[in-house]
PDB file of N, CA and C in Angstrom:
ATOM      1  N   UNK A   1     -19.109 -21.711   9.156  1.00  0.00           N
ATOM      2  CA  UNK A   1     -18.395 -21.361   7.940  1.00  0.00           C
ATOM      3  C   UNK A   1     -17.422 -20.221   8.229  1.00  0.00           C
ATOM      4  N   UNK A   2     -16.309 -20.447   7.913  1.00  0.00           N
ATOM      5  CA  UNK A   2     -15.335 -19.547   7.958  1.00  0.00           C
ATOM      6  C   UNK A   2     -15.305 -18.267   6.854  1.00  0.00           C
ATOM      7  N   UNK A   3     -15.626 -17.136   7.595  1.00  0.00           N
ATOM      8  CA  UNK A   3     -15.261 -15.994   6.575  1.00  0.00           C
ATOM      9  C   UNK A   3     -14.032 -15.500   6.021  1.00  0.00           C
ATOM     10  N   UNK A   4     -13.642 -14.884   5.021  1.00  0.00           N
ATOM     11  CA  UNK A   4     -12.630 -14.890   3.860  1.00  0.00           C
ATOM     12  C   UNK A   4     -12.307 -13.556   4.811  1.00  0.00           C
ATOM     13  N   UNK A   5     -10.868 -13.316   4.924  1.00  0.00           N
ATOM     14  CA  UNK A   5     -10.461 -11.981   5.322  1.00  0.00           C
ATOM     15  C   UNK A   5      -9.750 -11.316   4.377  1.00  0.00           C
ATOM     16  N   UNK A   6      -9.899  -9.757   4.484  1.00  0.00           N
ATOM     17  CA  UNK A   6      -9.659  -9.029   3.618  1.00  0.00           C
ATOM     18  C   UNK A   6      -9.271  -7.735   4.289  1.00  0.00           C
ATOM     19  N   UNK A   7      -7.873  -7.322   4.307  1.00  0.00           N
ATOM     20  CA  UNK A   7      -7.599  -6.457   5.325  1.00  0.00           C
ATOM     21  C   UNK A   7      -7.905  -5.129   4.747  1.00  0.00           C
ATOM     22  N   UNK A   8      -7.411  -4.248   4.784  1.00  0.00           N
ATOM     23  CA  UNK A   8      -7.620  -2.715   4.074  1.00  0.00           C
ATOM     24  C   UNK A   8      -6.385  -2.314   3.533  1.00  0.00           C
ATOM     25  N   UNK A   9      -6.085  -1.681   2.323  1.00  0.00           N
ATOM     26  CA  UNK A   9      -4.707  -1.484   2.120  1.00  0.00           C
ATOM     27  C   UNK A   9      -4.504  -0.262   1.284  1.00  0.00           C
ATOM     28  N   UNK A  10      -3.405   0.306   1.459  1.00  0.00           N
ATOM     29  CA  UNK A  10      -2.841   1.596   0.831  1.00  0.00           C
ATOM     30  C   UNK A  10      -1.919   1.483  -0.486  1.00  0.00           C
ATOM     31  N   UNK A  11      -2.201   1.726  -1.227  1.00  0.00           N
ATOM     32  CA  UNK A  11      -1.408   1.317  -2.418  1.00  0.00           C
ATOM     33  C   UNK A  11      -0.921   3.354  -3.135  1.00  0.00           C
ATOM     34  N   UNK A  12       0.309   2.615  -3.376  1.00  0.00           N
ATOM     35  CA  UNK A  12       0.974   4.112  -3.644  1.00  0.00           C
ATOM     36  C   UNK A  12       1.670   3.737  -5.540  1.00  0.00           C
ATOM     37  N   UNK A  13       1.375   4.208  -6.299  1.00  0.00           N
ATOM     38  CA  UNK A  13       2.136   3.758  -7.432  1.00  0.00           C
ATOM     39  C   UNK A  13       2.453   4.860  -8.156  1.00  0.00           C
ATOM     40  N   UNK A  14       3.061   5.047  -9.257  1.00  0.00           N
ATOM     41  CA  UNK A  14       3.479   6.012 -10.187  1.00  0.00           C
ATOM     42  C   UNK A  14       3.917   5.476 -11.439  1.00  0.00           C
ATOM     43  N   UNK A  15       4.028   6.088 -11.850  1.00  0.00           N
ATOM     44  CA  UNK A  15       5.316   5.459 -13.472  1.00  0.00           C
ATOM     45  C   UNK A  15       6.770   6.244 -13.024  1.00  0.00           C
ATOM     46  N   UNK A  16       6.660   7.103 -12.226  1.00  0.00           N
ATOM     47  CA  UNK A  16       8.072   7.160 -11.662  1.00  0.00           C
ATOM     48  C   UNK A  16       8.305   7.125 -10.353  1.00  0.00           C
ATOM     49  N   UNK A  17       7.654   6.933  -9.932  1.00  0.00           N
ATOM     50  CA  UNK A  17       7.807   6.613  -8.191  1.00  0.00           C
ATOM     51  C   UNK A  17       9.167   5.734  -8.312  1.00  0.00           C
ATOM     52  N   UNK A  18       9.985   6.323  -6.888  1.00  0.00           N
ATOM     53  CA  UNK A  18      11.218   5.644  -6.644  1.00  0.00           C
ATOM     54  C   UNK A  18      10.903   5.128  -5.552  1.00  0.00           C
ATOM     55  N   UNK A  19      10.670   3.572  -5.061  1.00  0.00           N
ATOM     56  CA  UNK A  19       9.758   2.515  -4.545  1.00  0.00           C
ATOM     57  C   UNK A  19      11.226   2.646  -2.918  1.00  0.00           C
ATOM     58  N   UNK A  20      12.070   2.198  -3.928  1.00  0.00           N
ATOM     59  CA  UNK A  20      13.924   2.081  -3.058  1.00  0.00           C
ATOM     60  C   UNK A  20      13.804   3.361  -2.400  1.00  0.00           C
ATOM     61  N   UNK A  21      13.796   4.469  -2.701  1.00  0.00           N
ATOM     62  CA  UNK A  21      13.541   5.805  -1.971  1.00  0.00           C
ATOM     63  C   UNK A  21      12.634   6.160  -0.731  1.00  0.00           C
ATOM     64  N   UNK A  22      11.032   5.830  -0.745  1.00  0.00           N
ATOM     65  CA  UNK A  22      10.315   5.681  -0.701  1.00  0.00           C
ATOM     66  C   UNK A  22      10.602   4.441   0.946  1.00  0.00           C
ATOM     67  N   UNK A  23      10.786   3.384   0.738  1.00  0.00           N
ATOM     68  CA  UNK A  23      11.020   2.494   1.580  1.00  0.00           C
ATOM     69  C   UNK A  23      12.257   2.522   2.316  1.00  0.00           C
ATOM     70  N   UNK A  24      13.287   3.358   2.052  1.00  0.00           N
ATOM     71  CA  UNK A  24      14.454   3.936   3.019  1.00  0.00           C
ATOM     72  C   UNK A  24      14.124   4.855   3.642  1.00  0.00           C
ATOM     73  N   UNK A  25      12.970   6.199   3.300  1.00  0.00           N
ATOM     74  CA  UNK A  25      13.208   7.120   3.825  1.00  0.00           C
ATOM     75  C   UNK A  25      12.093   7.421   5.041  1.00  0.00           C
ATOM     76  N   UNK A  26      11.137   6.354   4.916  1.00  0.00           N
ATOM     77  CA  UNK A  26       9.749   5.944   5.825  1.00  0.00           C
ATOM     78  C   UNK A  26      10.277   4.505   6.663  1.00  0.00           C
ATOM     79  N   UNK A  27       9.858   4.319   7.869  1.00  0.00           N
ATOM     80  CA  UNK A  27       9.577   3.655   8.802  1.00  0.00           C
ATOM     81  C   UNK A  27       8.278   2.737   8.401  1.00  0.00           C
ATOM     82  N   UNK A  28       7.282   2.437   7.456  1.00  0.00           N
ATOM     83  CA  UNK A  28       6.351   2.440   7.142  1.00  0.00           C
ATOM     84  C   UNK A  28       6.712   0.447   7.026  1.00  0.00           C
ATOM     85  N   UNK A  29       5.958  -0.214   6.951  1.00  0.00           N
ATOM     86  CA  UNK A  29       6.184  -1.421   6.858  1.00  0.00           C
ATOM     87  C   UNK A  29       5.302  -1.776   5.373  1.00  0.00           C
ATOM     88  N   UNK A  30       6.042  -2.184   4.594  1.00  0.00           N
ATOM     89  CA  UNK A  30       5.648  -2.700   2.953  1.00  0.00           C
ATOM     90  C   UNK A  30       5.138  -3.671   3.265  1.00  0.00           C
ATOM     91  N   UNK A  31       3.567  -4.205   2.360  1.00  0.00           N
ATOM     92  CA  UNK A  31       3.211  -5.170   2.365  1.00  0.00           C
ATOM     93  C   UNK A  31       3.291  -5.957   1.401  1.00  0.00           C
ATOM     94  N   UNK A  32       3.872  -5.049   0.152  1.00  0.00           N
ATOM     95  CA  UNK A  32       4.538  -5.652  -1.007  1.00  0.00           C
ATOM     96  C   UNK A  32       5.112  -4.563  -2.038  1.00  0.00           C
ATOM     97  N   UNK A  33       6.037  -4.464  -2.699  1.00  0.00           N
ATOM     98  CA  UNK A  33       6.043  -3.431  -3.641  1.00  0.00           C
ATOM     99  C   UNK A  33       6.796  -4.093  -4.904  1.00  0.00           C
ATOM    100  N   UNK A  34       6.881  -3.427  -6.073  1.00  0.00           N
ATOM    101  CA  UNK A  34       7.219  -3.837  -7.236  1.00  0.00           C
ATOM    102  C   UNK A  34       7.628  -2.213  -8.387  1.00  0.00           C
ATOM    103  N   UNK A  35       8.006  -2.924  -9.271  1.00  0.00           N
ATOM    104  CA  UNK A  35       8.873  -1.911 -10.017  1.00  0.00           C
ATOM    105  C   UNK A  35       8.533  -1.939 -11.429  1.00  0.00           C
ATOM    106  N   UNK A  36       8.411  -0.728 -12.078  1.00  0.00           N
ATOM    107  CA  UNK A  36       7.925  -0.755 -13.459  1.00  0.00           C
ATOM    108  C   UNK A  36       8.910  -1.229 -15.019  1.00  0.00           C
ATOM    109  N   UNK A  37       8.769  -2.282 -14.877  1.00  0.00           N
ATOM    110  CA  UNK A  37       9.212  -3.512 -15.648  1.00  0.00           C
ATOM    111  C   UNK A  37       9.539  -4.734 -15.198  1.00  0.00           C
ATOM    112  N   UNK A  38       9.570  -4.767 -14.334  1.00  0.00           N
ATOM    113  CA  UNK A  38       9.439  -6.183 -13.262  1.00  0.00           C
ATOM    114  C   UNK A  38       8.165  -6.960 -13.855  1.00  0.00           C
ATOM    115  N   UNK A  39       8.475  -8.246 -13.694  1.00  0.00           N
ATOM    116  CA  UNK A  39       7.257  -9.336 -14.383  1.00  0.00           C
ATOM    117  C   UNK A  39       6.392  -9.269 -13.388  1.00  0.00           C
ATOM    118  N   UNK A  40       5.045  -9.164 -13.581  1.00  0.00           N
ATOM    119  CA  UNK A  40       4.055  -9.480 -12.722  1.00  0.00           C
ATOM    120  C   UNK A  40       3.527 -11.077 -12.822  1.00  0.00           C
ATOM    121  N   UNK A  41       3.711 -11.328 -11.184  1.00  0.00           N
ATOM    122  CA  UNK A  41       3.708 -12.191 -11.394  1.00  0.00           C
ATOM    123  C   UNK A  41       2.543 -13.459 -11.392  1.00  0.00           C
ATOM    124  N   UNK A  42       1.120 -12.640 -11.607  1.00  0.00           N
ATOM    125  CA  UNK A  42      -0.173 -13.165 -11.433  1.00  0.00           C
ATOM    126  C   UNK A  42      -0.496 -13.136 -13.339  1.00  0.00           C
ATOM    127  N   UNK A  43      -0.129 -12.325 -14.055  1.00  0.00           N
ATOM    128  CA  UNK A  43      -0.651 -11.665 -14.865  1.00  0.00           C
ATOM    129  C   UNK A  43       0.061 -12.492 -16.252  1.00  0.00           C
ATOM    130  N   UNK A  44       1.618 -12.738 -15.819  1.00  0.00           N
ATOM    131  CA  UNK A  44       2.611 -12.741 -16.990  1.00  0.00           C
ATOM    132  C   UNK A  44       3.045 -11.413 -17.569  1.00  0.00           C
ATOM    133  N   UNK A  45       2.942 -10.757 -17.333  1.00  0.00           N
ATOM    134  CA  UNK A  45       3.144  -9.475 -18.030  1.00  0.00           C
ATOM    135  C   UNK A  45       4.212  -8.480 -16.932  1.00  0.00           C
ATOM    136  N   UNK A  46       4.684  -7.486 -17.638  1.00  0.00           N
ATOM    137  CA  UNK A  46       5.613  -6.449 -16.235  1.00  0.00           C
ATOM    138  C   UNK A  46       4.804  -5.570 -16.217  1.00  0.00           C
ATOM    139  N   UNK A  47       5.055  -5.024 -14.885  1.00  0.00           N
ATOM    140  CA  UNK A  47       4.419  -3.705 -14.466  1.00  0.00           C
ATOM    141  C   UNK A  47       4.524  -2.617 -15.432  1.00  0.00           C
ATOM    142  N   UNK A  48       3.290  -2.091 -15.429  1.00  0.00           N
ATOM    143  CA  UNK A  48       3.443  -0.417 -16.002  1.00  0.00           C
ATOM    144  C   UNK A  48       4.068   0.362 -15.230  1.00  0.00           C
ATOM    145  N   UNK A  49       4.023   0.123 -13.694  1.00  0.00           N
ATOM    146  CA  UNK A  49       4.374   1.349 -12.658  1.00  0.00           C
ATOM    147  C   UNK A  49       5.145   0.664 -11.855  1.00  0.00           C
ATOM    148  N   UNK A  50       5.504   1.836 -10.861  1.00  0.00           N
ATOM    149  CA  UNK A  50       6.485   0.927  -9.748  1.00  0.00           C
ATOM    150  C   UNK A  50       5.102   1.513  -8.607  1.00  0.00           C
ATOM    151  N   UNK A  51       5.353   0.830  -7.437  1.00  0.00           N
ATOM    152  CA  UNK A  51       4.347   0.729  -6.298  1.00  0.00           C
ATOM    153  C   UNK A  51       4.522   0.629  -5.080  1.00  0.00           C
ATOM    154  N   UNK A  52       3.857   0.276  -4.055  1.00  0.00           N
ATOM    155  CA  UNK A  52       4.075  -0.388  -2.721  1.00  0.00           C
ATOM    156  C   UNK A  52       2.787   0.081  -2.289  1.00  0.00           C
ATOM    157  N   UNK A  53       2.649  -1.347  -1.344  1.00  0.00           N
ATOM    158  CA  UNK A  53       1.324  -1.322  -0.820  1.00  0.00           C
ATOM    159  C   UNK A  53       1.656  -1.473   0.761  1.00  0.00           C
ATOM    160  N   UNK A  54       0.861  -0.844   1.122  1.00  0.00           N
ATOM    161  CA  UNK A  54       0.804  -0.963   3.158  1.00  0.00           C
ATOM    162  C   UNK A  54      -0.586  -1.084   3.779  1.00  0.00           C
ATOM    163  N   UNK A  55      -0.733  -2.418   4.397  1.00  0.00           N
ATOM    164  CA  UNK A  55      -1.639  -2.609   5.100  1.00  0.00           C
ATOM    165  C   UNK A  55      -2.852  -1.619   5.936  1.00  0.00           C
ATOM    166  N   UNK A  56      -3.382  -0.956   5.855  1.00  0.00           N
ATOM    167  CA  UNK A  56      -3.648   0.132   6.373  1.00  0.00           C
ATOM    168  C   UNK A  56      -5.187  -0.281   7.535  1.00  0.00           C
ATOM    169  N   UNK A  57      -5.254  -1.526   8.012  1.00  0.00           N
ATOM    170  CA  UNK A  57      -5.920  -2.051   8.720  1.00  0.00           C
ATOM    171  C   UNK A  57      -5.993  -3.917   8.480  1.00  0.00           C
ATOM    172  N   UNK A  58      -6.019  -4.643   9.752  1.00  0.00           N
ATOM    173  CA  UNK A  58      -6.310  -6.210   9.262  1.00  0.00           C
ATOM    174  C   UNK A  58      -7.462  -6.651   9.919  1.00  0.00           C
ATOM    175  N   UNK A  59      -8.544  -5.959   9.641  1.00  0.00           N
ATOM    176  CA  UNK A  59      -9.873  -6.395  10.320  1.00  0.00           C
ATOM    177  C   UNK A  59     -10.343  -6.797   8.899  1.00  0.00           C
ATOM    178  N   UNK A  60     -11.182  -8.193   9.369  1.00  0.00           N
ATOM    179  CA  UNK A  60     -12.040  -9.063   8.545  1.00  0.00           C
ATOM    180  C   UNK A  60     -12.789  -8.096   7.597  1.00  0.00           C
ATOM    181  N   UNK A  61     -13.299  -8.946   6.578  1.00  0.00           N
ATOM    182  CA  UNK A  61     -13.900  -7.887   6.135  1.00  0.00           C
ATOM    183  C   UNK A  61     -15.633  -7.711   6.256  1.00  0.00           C
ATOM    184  N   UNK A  62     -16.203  -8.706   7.198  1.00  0.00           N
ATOM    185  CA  UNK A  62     -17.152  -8.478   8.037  1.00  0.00           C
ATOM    186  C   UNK A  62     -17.166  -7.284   9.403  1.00  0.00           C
ATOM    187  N   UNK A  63     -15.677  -6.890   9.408  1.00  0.00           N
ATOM    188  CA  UNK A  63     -15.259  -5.857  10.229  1.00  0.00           C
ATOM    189  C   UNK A  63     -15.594  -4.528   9.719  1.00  0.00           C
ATOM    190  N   UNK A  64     -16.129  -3.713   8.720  1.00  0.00           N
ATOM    191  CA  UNK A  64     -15.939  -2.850   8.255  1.00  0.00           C
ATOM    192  C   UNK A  64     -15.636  -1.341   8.749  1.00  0.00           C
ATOM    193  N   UNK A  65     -16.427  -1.358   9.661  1.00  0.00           N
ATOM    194  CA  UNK A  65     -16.414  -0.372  10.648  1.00  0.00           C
ATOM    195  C   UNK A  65     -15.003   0.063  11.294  1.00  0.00           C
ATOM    196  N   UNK A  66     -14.740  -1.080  11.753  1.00  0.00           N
ATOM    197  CA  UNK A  66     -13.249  -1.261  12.403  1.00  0.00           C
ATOM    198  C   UNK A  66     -12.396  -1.304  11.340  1.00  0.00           C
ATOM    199  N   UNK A  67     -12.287  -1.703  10.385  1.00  0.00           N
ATOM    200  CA  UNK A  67     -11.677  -1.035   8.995  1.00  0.00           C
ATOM    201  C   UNK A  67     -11.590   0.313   8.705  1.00  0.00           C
ATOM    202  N   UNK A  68     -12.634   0.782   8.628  1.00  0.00           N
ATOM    203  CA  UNK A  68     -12.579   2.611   8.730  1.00  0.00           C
ATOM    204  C   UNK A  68     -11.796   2.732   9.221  1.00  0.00           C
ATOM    205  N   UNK A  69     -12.005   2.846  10.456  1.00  0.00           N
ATOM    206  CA  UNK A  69     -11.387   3.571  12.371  1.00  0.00           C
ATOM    207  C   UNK A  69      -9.770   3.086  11.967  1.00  0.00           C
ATOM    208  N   UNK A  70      -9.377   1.785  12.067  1.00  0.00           N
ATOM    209  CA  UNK A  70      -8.059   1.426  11.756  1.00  0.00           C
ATOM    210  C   UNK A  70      -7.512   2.512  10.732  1.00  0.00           C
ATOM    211  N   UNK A  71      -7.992   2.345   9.284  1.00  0.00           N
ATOM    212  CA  UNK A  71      -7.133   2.925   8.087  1.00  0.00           C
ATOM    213  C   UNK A  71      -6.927   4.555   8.687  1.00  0.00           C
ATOM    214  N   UNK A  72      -8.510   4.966   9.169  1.00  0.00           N
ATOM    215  CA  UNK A  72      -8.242   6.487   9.524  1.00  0.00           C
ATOM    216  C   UNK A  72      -7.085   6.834  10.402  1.00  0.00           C
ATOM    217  N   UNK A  73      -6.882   6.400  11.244  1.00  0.00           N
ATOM    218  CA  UNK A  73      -5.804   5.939  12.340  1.00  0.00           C
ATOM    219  C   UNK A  73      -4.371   5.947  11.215  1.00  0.00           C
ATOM    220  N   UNK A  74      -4.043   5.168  10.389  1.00  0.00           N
ATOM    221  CA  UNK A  74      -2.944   4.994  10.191  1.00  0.00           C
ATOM    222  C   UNK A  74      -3.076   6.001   9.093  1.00  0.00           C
ATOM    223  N   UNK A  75      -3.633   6.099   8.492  1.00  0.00           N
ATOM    224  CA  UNK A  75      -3.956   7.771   7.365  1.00  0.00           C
ATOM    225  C   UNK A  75      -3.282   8.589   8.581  1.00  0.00           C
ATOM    226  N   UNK A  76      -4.000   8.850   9.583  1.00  0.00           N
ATOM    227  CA  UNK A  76      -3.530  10.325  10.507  1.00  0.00           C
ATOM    228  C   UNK A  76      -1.921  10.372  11.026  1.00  0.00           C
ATOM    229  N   UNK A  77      -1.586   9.065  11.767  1.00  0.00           N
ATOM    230  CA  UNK A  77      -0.307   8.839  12.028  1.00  0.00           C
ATOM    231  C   UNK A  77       0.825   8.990  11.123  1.00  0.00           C
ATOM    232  N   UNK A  78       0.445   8.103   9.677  1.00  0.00           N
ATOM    233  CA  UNK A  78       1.349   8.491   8.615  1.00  0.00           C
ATOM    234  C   UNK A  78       1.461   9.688   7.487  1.00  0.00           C
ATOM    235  N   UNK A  79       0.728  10.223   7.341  1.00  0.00           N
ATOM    236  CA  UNK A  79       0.250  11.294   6.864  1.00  0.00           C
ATOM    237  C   UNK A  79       1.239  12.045   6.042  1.00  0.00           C
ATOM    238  N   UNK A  80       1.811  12.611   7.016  1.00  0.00           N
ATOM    239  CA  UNK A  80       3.172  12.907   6.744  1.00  0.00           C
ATOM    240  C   UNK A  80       3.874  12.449   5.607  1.00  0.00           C
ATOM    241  N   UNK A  81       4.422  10.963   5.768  1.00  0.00           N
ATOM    242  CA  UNK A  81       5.150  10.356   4.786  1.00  0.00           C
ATOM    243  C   UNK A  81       4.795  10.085   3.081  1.00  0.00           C
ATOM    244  N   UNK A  82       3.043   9.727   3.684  1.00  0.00           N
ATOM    245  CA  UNK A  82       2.342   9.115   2.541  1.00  0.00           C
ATOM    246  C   UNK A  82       2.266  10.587   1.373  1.00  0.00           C
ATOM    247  N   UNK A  83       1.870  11.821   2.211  1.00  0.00           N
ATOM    248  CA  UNK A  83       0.963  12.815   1.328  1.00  0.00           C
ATOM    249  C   UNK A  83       2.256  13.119   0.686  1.00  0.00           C
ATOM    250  N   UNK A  84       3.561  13.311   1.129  1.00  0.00           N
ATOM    251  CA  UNK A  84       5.338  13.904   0.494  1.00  0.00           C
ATOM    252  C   UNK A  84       5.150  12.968  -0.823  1.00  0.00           C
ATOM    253  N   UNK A  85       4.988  12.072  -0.654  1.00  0.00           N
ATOM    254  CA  UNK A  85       5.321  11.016  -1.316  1.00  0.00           C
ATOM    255  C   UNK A  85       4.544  10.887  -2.607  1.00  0.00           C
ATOM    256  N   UNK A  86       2.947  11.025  -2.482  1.00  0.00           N
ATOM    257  CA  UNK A  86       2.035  11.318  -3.307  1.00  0.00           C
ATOM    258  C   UNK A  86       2.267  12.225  -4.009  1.00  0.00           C
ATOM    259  N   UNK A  87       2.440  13.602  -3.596  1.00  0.00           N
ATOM    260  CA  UNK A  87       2.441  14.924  -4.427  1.00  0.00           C
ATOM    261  C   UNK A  87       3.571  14.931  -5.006  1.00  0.00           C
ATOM    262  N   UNK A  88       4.582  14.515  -4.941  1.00  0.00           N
ATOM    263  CA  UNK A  88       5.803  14.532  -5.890  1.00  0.00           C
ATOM    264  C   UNK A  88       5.632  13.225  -6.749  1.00  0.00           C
ATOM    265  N   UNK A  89       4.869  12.846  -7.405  1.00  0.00           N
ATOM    266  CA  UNK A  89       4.681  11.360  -8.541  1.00  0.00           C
ATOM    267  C   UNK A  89       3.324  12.161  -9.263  1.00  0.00           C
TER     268      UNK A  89
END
């Protein structure tokens, strides 16, 4: 039986987060982002917030361990970008 994968992910949102800003001014690779009034498109409805999400590990999710270690890893490397980014929203 094949297990369901489920990677680890970083999600950054605000009600004013500038997403366009944010993704010009980082090297960071988006795994999706969206904007607050944009239709969502699971839901029918638009966003409350604007967002972006980044992969922050792709180990199974029988991996967990290696999930940690990964996200901690890219927490430490990006750090920088993510925490600027956080404290001003």
């Amino acid at each position: 039986m094949e297990q369901t994968q489920m990677s680890c992910i970083l999600r950054i949102s605000g009600d004013s987060l500038d997403v366009d800003a944010l993704l010009s001014q980082h090297s960071l690779p988006a795994d999706s982002n969206w904007r607050k009034g944009e239709s969502h498109i699971l839901r029918g409805k638009t966003h409350s917030d604007s967002g972006v999400s980044f992969v922050a590990s792709e180990a199974d999710l029988d991996e967990f361990n290696r999930q940690v270690t990964e996200a901690a890893a890219f927490l430490d490397f990006h750090a920088s970008p993510t925490s600027r980014q956080s404290s001003s929203n």
